[in-house]
Protein backbone atom coordinates (compact mmCIF):
# COMPACT_ATOMS: atom_id res chain seq x y z
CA UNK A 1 108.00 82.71 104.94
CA UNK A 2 104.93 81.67 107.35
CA UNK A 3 105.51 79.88 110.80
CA UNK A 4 103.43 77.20 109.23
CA UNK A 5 105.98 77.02 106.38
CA UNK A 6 108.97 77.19 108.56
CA UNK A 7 108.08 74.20 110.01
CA UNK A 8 106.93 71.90 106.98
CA UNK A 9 110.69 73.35 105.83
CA UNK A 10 112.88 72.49 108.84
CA UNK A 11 113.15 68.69 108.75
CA UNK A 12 114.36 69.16 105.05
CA UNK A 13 116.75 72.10 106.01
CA UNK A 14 118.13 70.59 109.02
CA UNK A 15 119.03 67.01 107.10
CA UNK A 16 120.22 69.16 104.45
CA UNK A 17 123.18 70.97 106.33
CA UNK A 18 124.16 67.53 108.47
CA UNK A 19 124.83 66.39 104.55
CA UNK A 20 126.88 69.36 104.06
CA UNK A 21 128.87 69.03 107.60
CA UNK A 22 129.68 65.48 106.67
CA UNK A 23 131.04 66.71 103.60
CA UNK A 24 132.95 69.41 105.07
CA UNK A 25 134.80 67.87 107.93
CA UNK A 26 138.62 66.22 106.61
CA UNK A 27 138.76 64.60 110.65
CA UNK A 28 136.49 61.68 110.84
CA UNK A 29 135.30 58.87 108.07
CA UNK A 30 132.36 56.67 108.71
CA UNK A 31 133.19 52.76 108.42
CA UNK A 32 130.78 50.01 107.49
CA UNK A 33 128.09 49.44 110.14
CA UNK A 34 128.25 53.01 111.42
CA UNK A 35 131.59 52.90 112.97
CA UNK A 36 133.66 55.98 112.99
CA UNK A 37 137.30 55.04 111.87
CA UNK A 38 139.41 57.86 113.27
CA UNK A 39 141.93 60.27 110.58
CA UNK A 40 145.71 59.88 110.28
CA UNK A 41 148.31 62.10 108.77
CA UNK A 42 152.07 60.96 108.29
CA UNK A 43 155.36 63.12 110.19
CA UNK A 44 159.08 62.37 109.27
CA UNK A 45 161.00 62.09 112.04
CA UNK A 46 163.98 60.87 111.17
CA UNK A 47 165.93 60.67 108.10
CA UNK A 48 168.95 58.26 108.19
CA UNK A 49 172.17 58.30 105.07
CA UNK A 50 174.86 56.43 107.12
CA UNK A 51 175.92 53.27 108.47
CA UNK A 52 177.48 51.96 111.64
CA UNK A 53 181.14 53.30 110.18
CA UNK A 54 180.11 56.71 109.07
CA UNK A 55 179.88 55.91 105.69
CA UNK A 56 176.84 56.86 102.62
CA UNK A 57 174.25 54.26 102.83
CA UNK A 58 173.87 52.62 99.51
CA UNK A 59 170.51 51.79 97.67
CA UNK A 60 168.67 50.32 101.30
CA UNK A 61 165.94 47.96 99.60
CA UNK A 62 164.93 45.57 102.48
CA UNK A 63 163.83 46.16 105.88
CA UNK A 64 162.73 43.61 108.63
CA UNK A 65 162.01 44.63 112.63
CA UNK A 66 163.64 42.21 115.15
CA UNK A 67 160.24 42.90 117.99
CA UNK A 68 162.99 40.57 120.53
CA UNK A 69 165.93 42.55 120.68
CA UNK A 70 164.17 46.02 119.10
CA UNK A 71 166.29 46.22 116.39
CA UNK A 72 166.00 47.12 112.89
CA UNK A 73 167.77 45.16 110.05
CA UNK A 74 168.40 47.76 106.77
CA UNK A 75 169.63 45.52 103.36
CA UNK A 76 171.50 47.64 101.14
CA UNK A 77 171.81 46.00 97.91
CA UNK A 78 174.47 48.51 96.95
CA UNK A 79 176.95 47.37 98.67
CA UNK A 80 175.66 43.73 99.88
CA UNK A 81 175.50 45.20 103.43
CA UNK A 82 172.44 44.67 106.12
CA UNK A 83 173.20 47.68 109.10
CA UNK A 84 171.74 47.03 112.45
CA UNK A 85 170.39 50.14 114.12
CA UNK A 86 168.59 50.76 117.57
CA UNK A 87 165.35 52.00 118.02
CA UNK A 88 166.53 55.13 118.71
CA UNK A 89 168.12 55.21 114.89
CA UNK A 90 171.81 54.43 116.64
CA UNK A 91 174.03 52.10 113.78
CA UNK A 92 175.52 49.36 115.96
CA UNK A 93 176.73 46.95 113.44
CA UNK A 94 176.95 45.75 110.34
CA UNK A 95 177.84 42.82 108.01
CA UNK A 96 178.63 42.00 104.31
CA UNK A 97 180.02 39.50 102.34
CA UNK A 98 183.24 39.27 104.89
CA UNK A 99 180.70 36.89 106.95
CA UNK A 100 180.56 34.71 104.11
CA UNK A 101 177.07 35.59 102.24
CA UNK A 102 176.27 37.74 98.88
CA UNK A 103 173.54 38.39 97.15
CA UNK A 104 170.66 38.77 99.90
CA UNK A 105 167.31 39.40 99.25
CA UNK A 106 165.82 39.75 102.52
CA UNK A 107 166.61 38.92 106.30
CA UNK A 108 164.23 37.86 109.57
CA UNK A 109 165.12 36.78 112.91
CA UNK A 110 164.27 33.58 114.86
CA UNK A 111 165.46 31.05 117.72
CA UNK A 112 167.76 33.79 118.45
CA UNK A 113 169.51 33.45 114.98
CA UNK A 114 169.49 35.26 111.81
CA UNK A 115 168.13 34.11 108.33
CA UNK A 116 169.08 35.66 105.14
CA UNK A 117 167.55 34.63 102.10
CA UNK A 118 169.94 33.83 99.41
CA UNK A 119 169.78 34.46 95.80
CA UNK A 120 172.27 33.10 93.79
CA UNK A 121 173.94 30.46 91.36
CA UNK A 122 174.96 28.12 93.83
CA UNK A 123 171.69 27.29 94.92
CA UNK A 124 169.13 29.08 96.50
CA UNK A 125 168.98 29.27 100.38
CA UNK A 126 168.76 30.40 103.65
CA UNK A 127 171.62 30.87 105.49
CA UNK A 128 171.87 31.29 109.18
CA UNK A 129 173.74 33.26 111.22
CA UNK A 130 174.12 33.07 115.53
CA UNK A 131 173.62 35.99 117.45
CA UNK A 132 177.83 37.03 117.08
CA UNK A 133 176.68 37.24 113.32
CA UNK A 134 178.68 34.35 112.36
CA UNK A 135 177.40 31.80 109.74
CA UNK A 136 176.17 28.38 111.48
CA UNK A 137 174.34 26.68 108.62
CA UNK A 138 172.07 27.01 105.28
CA UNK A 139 168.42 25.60 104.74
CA UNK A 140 167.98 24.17 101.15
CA UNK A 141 164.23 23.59 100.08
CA UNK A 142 162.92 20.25 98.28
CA UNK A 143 160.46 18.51 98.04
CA UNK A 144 158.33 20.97 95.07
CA UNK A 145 157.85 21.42 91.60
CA UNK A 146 161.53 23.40 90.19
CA UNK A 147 162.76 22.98 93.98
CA UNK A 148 166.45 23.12 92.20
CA UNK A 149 165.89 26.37 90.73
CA UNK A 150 164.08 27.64 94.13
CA UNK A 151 165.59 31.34 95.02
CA UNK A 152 163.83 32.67 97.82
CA UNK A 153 162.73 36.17 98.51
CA UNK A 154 161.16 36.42 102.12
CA UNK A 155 161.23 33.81 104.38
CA UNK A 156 159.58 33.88 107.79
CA UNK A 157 160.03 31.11 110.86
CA UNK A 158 156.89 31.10 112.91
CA UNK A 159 155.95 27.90 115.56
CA UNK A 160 158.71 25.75 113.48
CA UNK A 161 157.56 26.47 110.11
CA UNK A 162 159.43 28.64 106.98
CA UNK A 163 157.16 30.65 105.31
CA UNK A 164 159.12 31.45 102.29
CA UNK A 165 158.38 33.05 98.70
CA UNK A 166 160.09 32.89 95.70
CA UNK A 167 160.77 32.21 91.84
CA UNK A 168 160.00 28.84 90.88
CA UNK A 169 157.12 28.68 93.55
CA UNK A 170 153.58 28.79 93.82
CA UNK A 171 152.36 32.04 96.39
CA UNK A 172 153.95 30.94 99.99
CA UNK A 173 155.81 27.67 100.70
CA UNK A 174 155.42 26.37 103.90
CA UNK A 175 158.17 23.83 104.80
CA UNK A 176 159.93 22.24 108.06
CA UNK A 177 162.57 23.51 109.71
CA UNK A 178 164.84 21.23 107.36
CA UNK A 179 163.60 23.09 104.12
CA UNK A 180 160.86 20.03 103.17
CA UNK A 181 157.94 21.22 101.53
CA UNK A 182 154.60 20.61 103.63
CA UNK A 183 152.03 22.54 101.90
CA UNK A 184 151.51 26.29 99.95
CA UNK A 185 149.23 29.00 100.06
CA UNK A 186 148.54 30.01 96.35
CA UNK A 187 145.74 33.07 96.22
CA UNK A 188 143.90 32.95 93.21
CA UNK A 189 142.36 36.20 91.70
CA UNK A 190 140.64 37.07 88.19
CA UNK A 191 142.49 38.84 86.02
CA UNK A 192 141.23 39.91 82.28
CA UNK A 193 138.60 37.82 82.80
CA UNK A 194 140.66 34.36 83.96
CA UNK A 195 140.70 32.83 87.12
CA UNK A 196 144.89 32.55 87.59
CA UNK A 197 147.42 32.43 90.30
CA UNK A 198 148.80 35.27 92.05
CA UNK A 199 152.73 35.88 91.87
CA UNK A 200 153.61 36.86 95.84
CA UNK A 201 157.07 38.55 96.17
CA UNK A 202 156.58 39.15 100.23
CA UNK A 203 154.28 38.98 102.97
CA UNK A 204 153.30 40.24 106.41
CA UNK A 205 152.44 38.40 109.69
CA UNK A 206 150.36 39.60 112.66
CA UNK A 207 152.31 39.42 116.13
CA UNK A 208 150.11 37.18 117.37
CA UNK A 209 150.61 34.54 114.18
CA UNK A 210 146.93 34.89 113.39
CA UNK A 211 147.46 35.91 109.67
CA UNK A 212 149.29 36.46 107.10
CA UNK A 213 148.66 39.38 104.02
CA UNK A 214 150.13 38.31 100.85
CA UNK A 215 151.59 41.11 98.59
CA UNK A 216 151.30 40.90 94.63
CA UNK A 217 153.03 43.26 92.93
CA UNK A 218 152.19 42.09 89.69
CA UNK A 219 148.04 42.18 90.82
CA UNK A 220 148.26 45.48 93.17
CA UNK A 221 146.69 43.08 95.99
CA UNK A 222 146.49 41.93 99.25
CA UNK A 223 145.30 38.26 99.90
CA UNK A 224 144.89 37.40 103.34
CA UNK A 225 145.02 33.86 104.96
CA UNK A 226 144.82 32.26 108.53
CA UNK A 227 148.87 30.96 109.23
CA UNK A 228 146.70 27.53 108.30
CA UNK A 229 146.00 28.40 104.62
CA UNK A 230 142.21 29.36 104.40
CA UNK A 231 141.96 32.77 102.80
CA UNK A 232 140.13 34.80 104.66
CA UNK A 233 140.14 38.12 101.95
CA UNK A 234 141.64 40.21 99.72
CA UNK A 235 141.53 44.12 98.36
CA UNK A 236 143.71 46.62 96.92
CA UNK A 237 143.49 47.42 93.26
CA UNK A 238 145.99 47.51 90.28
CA UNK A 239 146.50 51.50 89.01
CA UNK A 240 147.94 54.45 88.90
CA UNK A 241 145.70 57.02 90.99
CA UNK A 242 145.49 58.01 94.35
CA UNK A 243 143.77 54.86 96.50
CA UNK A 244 145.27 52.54 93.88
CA UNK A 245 149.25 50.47 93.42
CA UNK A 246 151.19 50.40 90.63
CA UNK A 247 154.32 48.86 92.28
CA UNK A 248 153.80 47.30 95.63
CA UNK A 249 157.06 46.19 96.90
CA UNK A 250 156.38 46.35 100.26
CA UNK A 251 153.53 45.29 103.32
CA UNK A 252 154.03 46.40 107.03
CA UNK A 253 150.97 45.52 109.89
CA UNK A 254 150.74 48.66 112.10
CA UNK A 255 149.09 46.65 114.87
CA UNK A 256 148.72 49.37 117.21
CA UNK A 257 146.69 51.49 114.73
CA UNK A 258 144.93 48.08 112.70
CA UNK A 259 146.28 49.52 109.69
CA UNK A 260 148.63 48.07 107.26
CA UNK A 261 151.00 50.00 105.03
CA UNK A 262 151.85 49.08 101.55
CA UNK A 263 155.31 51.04 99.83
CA UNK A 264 154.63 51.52 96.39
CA UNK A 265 157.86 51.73 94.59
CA UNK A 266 156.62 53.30 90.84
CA UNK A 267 154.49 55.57 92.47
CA UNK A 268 157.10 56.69 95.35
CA UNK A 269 154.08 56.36 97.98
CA UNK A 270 152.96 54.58 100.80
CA UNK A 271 149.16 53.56 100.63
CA UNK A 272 148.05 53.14 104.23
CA UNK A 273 144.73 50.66 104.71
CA UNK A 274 142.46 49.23 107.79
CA UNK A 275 143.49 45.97 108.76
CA UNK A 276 139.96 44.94 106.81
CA UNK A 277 141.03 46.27 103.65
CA UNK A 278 139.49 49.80 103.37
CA UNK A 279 141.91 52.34 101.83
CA UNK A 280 142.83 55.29 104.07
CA UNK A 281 144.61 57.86 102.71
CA UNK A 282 148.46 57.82 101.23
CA UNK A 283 151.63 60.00 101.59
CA UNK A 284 154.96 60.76 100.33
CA UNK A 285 155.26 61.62 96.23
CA UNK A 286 158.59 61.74 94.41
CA UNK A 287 161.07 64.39 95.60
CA UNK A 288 164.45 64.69 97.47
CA UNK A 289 163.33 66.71 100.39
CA UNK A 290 162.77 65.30 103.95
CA UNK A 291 159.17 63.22 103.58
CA UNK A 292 159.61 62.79 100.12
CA UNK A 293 160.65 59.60 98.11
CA UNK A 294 162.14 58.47 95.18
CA UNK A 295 161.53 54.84 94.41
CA UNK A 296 160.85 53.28 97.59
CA UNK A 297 161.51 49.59 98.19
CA UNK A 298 160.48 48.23 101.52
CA UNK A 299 158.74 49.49 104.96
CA UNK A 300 158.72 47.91 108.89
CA UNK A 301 156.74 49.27 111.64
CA UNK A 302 159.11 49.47 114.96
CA UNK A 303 157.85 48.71 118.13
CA UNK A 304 156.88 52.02 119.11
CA UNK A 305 154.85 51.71 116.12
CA UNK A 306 157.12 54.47 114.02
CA UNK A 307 157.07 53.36 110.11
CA UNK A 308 160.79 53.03 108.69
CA UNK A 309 160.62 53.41 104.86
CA UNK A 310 163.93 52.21 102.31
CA UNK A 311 163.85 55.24 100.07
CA UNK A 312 166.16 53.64 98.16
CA UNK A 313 166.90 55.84 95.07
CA UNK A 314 167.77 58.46 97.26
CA UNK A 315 169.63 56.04 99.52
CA UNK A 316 168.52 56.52 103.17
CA UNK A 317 166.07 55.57 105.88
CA UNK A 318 163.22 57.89 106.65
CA UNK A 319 161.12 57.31 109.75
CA UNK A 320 157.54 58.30 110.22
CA UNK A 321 155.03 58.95 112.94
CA UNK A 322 152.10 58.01 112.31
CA UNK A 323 149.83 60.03 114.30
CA UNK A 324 145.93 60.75 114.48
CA UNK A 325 144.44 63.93 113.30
């Protein structure tokens, strides 16, 4: 080939192999508007199969992160238990039906008390508990549609208001702190070509009580809404495959990293997004090993930013770092 040649040539040649570099290179993904979003791989750390008393942990399904006293709260429905553990995985206590509660579906902290969402057939409720663990009251809801029949599932206290979800309800109550219905964020997505509600088992809010991501299992979404009730967005898509969730069952806000994490429990994955909705990549896969899953239930991100997972069908904790390639 001619010098002449060369020349009319290089331009092409030169764009050609920054295509092929850009294809090549696993480290670095390129965001909207030109961004570079850095690359993130998953490490267990820790894997955790017993309680404060030594004994086998027993189908852990819920998990909530107490950012006050650094403390994480593990629900086993197995044996109606929630075990308290340090940050550095230590089991320092634990209660169960002795304190006068069954049949919990979730727990979260606030006013320096403890509120446990109550499932069962004498009413629906939270019930509170001080800081000795002792019960000290119970929160009935009214003033909705099928209150009577109200069981709640999650239930969050933020600036004197329960964000709550649950059967007989329309996406997230919002009600005093006496239980008394105020207003409700219901996201509304199309589905088979029909504009209906969203069912929301749980939810996720940002430390600084800016928003809240609504999780539907049913959907495979995300909705996202200000802590007033405008939706902001929403993403995540019902499936199968890799970058898609079958099972959601779990949201966690990694606010150190802007990403949030999302447990799938048919899939035995965790699906890890930007806080804007762009899928990431995803880890775990069925299997007994350490980093593997079976049937995984719930997720919280600690306050050193480690993700605790509830693989519950092989009844432990796992905890991951979450670290940048």
């Amino acid at each position: 080939m001619s010098h002449a040649s060369l020349r009319h040539c290089l331009p092409t040649i030169l764009l050609q192999t920054y295509a092929l570099l850009l294809c090549l290179s696993p480290f670095v993904t390129t965001a909207a508007g030109g961004e570079h979003t850095p690359s993130y791989e998953a490490r267990c750390l820790q894997v955790i199969t017993t309680d404060d008393r030594g004994s086998s942990l027993s189908y852990p399904s819920r998990l909530y992160y107490d950012r006050h006293e650094d403390e994480i709260y593990a629900l086993c429905e197995g044996g109606s238990k929630i075990i308290i553990y340090t940050s550095d995985f230590f089991p320092v206590a634990s209660i169960g039906s002795g304190r006068g509660f069954t049949h919990a579906k979730s727990c979260s902290t606030a006013n320096n008390q403890l509120y446990l969402c109550i499932s069962d057939d004498t009413g629906g409720h939270l019930q509170i508990l001080d800081r000795a663990l002792l019960p000290s009251g119970k929160i009935f809801f009214s003033g909705f549609k099928n209150a009577d029949a109200f069981q709640p599932f999650r239930a969050e206290i933020i600036d004197n208001h329960i964000y709550v979800t649950g059967n007989g309800g329309d996406g997230v109550l919002i009600a005093d702190l006496e239980g008394r219905w105020q207003q409700a964020m219901v996201p509304l997505t199309m589905h088979l070509g029909i504009r209906e509600k969203a069912p929301i088992e749980t939810f996720a809010i940002d430390a600084p009580g800016n928003r809240i991501y609504l999780l539907s299992e049913e959907m495979g979404k995300i909705f996202v809404f200000s802590l007033s009730g405008r939706f902001l967005y929403d993403f995540g898509e019902k499936g199968g495959s890799s970058g898609k969730l079958s099972r959601p069952r779990g949201i966690a806000l990694d606010q150190q990293r802007n990403l949030v994490y999302i447990v799938d429990y048919m899939r035995h994955s965790i699906s890890v997004y930007s806080d804007k909705g762009d899928y990431l990549f995803e880890f775990g896969g069925k299997g007994y090993s350490r980093g593997w899953l079976a049937h995984p239930s719930d997720l919280c991100v600690d306050g050193q930013g480690r993700l605790w997972v509830a693989d519950t069908f092989n009844q432990r904790l796992q905890v991951f770092s979450i670290v940048e390639k």
